[in-house]
PDB file of N, CA and C in Angstrom:
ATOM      1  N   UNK A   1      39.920 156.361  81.117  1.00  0.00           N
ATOM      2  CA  UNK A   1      41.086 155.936  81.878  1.00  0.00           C
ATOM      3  C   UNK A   1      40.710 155.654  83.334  1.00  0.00           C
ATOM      4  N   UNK A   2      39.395 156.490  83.486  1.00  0.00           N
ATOM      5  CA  UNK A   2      39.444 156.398  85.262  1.00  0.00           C
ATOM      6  C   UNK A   2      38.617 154.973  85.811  1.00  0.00           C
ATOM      7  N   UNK A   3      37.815 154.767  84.827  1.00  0.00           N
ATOM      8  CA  UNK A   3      37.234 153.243  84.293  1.00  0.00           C
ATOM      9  C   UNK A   3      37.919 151.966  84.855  1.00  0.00           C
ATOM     10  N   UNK A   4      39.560 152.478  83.838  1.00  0.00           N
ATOM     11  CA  UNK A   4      40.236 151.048  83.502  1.00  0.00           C
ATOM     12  C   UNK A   4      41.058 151.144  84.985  1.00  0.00           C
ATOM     13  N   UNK A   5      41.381 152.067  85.883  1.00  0.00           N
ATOM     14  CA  UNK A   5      41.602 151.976  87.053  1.00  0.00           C
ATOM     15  C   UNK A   5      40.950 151.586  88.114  1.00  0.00           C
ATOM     16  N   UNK A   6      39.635 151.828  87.675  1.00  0.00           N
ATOM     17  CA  UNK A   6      39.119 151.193  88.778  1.00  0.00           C
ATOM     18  C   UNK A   6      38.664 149.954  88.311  1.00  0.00           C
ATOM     19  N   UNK A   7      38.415 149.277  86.902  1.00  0.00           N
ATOM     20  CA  UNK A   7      38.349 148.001  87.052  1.00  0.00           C
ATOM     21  C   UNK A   7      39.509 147.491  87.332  1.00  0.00           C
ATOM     22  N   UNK A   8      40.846 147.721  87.446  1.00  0.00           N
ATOM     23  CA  UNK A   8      42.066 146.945  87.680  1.00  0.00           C
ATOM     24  C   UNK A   8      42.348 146.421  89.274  1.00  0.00           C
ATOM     25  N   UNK A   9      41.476 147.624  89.946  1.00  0.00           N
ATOM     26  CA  UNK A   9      40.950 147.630  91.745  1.00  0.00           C
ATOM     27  C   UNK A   9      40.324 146.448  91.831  1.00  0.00           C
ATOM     28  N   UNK A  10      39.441 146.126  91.039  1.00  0.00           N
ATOM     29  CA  UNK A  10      38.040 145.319  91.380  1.00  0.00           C
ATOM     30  C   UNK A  10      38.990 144.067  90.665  1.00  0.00           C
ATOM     31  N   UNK A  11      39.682 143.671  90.021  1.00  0.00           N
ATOM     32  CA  UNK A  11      40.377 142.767  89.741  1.00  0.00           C
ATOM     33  C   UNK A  11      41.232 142.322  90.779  1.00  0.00           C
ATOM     34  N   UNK A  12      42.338 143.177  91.179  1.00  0.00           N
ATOM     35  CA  UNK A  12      43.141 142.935  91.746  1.00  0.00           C
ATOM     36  C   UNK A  12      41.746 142.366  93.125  1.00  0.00           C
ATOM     37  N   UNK A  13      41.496 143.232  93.884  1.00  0.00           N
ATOM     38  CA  UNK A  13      40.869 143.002  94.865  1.00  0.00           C
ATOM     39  C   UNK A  13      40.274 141.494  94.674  1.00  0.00           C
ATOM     40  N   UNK A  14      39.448 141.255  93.349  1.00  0.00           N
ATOM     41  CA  UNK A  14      39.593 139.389  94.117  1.00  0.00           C
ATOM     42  C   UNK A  14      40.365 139.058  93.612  1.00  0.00           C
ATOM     43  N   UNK A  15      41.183 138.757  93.129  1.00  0.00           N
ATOM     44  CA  UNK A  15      42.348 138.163  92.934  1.00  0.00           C
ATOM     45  C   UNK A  15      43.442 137.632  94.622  1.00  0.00           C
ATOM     46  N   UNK A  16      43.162 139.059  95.154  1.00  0.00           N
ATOM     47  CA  UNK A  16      43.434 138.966  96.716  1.00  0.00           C
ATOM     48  C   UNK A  16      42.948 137.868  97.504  1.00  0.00           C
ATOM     49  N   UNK A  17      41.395 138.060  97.640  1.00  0.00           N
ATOM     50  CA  UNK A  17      40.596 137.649  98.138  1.00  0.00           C
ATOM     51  C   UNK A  17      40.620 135.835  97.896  1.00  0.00           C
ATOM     52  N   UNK A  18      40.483 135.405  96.512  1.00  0.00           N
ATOM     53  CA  UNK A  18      40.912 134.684  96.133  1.00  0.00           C
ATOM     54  C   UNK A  18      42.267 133.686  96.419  1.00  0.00           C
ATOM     55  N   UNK A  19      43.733 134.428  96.668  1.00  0.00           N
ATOM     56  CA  UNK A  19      44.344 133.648  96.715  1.00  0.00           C
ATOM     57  C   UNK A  19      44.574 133.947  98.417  1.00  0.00           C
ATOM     58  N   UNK A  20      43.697 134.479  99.073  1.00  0.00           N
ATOM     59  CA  UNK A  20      44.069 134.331 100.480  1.00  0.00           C
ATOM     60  C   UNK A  20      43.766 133.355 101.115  1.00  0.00           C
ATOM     61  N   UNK A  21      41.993 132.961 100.482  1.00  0.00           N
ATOM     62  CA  UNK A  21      41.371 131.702 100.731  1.00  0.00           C
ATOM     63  C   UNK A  21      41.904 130.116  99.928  1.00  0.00           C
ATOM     64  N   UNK A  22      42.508 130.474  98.738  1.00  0.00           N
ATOM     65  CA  UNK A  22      43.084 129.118  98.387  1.00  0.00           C
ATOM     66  C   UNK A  22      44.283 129.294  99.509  1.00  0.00           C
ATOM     67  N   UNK A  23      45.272 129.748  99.282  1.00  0.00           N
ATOM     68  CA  UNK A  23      46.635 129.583 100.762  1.00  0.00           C
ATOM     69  C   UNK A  23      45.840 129.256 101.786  1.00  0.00           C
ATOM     70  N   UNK A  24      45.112 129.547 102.484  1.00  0.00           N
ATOM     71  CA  UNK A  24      44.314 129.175 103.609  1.00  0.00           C
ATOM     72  C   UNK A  24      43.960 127.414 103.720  1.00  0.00           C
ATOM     73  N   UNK A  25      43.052 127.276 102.017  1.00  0.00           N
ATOM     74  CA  UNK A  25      42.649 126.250 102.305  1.00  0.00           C
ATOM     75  C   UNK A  25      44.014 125.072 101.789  1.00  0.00           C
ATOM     76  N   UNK A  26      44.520 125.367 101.238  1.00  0.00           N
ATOM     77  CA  UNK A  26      45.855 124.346 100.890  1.00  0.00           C
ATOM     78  C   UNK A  26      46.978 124.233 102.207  1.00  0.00           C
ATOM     79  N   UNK A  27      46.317 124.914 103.169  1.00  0.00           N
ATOM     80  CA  UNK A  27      47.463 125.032 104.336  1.00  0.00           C
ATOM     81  C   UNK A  27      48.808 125.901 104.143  1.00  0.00           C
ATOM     82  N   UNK A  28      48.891 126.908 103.149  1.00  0.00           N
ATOM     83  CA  UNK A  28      49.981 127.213 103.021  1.00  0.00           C
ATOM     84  C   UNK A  28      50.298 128.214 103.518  1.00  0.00           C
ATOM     85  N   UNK A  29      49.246 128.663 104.196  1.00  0.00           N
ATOM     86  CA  UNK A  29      49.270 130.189 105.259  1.00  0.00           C
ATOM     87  C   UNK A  29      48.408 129.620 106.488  1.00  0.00           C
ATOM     88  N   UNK A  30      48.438 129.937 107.744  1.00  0.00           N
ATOM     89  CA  UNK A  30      48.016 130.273 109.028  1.00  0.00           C
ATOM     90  C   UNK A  30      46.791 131.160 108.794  1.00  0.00           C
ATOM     91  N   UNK A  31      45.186 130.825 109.180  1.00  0.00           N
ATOM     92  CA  UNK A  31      44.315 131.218 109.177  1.00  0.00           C
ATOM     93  C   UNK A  31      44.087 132.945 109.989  1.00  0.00           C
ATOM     94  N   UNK A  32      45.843 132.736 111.146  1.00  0.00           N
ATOM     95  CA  UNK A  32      45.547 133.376 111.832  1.00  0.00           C
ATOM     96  C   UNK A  32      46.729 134.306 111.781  1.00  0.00           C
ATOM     97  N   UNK A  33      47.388 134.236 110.842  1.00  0.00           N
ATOM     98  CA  UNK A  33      48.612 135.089 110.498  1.00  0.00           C
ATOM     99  C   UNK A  33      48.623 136.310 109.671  1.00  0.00           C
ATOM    100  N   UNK A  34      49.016 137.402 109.811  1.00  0.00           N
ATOM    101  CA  UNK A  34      49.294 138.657 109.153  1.00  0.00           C
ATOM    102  C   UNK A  34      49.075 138.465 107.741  1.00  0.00           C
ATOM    103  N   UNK A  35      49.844 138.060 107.221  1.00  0.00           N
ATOM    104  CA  UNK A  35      49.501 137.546 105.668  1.00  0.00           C
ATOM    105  C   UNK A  35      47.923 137.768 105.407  1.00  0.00           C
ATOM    106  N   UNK A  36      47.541 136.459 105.824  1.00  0.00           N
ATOM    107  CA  UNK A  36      46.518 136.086 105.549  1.00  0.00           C
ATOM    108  C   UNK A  36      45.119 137.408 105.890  1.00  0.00           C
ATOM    109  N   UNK A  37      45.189 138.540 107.168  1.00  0.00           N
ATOM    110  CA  UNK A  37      44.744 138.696 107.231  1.00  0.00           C
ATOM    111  C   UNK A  37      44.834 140.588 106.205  1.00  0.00           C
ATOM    112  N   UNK A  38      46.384 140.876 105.877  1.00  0.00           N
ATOM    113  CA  UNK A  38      46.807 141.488 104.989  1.00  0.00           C
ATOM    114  C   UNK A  38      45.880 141.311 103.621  1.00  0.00           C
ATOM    115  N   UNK A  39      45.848 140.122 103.142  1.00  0.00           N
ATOM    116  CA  UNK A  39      45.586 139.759 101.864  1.00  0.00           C
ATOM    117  C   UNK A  39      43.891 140.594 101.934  1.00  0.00           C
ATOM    118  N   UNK A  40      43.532 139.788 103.014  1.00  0.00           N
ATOM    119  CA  UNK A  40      41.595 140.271 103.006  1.00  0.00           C
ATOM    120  C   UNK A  40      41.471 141.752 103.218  1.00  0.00           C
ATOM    121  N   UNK A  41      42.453 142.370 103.697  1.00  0.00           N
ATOM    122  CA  UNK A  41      41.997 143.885 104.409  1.00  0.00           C
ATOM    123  C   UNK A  41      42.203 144.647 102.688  1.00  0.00           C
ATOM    124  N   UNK A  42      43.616 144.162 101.846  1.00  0.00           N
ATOM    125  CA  UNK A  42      43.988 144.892 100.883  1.00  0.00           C
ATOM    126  C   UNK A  42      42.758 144.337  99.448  1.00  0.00           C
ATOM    127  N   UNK A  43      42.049 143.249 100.055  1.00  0.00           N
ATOM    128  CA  UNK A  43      41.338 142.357  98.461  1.00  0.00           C
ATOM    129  C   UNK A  43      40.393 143.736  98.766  1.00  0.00           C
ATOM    130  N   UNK A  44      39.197 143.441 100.186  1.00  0.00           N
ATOM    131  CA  UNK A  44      38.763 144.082 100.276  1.00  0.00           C
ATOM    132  C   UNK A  44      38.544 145.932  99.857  1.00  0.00           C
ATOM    133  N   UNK A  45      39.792 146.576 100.366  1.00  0.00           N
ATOM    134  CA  UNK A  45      39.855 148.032 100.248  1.00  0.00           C
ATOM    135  C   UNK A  45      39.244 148.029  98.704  1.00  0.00           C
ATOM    136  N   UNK A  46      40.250 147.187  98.063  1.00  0.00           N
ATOM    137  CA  UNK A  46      39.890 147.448  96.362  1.00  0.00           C
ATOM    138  C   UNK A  46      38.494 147.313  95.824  1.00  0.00           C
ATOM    139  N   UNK A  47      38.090 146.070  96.458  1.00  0.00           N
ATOM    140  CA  UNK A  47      36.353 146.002  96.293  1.00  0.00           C
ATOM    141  C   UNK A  47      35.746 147.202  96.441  1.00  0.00           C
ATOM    142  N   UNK A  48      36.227 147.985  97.800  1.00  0.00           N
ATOM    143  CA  UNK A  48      35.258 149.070  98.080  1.00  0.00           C
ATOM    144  C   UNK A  48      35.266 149.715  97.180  1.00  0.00           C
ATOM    145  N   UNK A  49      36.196 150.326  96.641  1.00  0.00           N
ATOM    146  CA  UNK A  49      36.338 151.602  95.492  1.00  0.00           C
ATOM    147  C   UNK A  49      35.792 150.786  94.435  1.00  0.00           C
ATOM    148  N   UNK A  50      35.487 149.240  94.264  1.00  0.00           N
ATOM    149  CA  UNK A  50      35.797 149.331  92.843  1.00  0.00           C
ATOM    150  C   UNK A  50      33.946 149.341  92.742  1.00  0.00           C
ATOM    151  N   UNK A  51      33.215 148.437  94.204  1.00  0.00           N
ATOM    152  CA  UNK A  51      31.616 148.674  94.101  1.00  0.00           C
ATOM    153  C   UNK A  51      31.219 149.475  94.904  1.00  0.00           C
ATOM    154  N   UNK A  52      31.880 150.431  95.001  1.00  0.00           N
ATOM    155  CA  UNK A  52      31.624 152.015  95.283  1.00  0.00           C
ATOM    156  C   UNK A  52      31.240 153.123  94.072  1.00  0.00           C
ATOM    157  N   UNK A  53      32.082 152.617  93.560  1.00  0.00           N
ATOM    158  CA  UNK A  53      32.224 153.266  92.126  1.00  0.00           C
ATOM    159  C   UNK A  53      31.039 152.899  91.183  1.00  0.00           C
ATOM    160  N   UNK A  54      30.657 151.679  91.190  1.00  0.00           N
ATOM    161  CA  UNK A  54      29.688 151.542  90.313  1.00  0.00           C
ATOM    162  C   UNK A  54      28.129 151.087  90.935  1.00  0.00           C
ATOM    163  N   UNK A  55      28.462 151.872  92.074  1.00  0.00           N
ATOM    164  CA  UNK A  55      27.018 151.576  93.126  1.00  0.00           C
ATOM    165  C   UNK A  55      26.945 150.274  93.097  1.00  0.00           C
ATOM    166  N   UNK A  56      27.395 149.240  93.536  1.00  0.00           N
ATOM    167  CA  UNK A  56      27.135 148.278  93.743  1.00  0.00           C
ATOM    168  C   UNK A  56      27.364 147.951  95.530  1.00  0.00           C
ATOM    169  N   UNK A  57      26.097 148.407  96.283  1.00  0.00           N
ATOM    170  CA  UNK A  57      26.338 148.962  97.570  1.00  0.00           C
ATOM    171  C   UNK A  57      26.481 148.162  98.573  1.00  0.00           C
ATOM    172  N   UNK A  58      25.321 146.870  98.156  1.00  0.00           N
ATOM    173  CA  UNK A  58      25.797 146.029  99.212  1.00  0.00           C
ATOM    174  C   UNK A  58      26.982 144.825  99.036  1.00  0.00           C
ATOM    175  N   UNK A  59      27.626 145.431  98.050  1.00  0.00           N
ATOM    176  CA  UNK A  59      29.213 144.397  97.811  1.00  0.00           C
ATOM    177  C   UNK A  59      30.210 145.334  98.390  1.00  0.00           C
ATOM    178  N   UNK A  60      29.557 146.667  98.157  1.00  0.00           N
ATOM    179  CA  UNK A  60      30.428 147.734  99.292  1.00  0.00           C
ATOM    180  C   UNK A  60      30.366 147.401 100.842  1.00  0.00           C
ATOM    181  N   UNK A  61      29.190 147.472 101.241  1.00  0.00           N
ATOM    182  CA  UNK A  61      28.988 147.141 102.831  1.00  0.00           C
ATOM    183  C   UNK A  61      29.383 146.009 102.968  1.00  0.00           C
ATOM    184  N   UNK A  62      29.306 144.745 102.523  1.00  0.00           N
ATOM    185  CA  UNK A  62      30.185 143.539 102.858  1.00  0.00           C
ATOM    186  C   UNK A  62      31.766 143.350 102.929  1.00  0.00           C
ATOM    187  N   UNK A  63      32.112 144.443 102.132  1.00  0.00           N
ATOM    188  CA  UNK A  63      33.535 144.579 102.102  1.00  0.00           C
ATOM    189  C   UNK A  63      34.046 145.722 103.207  1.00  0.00           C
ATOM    190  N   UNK A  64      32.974 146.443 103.087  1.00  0.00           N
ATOM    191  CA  UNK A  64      33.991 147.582 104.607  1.00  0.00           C
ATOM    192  C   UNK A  64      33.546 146.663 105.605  1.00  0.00           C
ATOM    193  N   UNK A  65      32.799 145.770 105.821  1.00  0.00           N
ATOM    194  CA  UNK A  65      32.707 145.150 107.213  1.00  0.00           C
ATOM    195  C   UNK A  65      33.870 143.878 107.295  1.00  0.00           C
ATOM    196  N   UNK A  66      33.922 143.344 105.820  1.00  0.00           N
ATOM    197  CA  UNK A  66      35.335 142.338 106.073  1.00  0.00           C
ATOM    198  C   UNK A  66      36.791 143.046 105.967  1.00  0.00           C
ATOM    199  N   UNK A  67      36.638 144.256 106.067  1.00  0.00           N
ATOM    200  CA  UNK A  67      38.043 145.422 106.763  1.00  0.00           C
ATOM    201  C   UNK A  67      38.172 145.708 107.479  1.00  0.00           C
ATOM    202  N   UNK A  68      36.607 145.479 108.592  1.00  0.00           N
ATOM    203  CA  UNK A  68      36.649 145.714 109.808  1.00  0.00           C
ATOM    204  C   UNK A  68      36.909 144.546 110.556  1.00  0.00           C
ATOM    205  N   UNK A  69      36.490 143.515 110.194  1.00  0.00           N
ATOM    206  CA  UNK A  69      36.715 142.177 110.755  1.00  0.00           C
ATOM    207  C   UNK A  69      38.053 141.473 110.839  1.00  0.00           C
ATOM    208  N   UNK A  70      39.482 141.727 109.603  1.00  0.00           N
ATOM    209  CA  UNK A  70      40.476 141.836 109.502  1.00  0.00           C
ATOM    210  C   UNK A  70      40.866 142.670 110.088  1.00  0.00           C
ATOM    211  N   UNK A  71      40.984 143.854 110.185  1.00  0.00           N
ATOM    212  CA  UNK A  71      41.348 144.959 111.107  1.00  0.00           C
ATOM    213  C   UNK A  71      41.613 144.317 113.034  1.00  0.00           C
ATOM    214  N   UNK A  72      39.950 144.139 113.242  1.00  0.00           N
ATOM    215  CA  UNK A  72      39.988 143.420 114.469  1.00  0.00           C
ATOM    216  C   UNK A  72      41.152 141.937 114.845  1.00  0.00           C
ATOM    217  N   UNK A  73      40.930 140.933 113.730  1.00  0.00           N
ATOM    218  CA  UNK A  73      42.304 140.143 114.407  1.00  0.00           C
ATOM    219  C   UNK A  73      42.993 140.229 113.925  1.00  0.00           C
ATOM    220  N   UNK A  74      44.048 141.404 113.047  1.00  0.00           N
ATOM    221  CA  UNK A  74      45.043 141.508 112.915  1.00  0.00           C
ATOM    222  C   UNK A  74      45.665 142.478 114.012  1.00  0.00           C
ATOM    223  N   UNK A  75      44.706 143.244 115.105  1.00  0.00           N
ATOM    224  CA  UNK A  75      45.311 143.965 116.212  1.00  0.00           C
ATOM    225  C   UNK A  75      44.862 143.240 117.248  1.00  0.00           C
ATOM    226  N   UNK A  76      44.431 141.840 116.871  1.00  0.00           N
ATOM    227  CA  UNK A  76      44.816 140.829 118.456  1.00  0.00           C
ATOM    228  C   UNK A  76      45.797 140.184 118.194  1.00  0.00           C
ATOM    229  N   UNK A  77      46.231 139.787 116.639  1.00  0.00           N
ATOM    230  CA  UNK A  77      47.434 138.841 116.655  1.00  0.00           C
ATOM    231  C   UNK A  77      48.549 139.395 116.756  1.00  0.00           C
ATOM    232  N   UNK A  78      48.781 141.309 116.552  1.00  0.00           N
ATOM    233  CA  UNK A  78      49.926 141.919 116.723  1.00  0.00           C
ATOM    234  C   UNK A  78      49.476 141.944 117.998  1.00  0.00           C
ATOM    235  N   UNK A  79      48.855 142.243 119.216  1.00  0.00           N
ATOM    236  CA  UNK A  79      49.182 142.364 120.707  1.00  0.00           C
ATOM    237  C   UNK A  79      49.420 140.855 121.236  1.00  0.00           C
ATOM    238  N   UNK A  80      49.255 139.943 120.506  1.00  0.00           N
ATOM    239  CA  UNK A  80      49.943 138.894 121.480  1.00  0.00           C
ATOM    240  C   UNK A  80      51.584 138.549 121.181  1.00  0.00           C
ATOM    241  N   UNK A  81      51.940 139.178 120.345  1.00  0.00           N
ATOM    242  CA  UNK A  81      53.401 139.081 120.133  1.00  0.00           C
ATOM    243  C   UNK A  81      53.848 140.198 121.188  1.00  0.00           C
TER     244      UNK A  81
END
């Protein structure tokens, strides 16, 4: 069971990832809008656990650094409001 939870992480997570960059590239989201940067912080988290879980380390480290990178302009685009 603890398996099928964490593959449902690693699913969902690109699935995220995925439709943050199609909205992006179809114009249907702001490159630089909450959404968009929501979608990557939450695809991401799931990646971590899900190639955390199965040692897959440097798909881990690429993903806590694109949580950190979302993190960063989603608290410049909330301080300019």
């Amino acid at each position: 069971m603890e398996n099928l939870l964490i593959d449902i992480m690693g699913w969902a997570g690109s699935v995220l990832l995925i439709a943050a960059y199609w909205m992006v590239s179809k114009k249907r989201i702001d490159p630089e809008s909450k959404l968009y940067h929501g979608l990557n912080i939450g695809g991401s988290i799931f990646l971590i656990v899900n190639s955390g879980y199965y040692g897959a380390f440097p798909s881990t480290a690429v993903n806590v650094i694109w949580v950190f990178i979302g993190l960063f302009y989603l608290s410049k685009i909330s301080s300019k409001k």
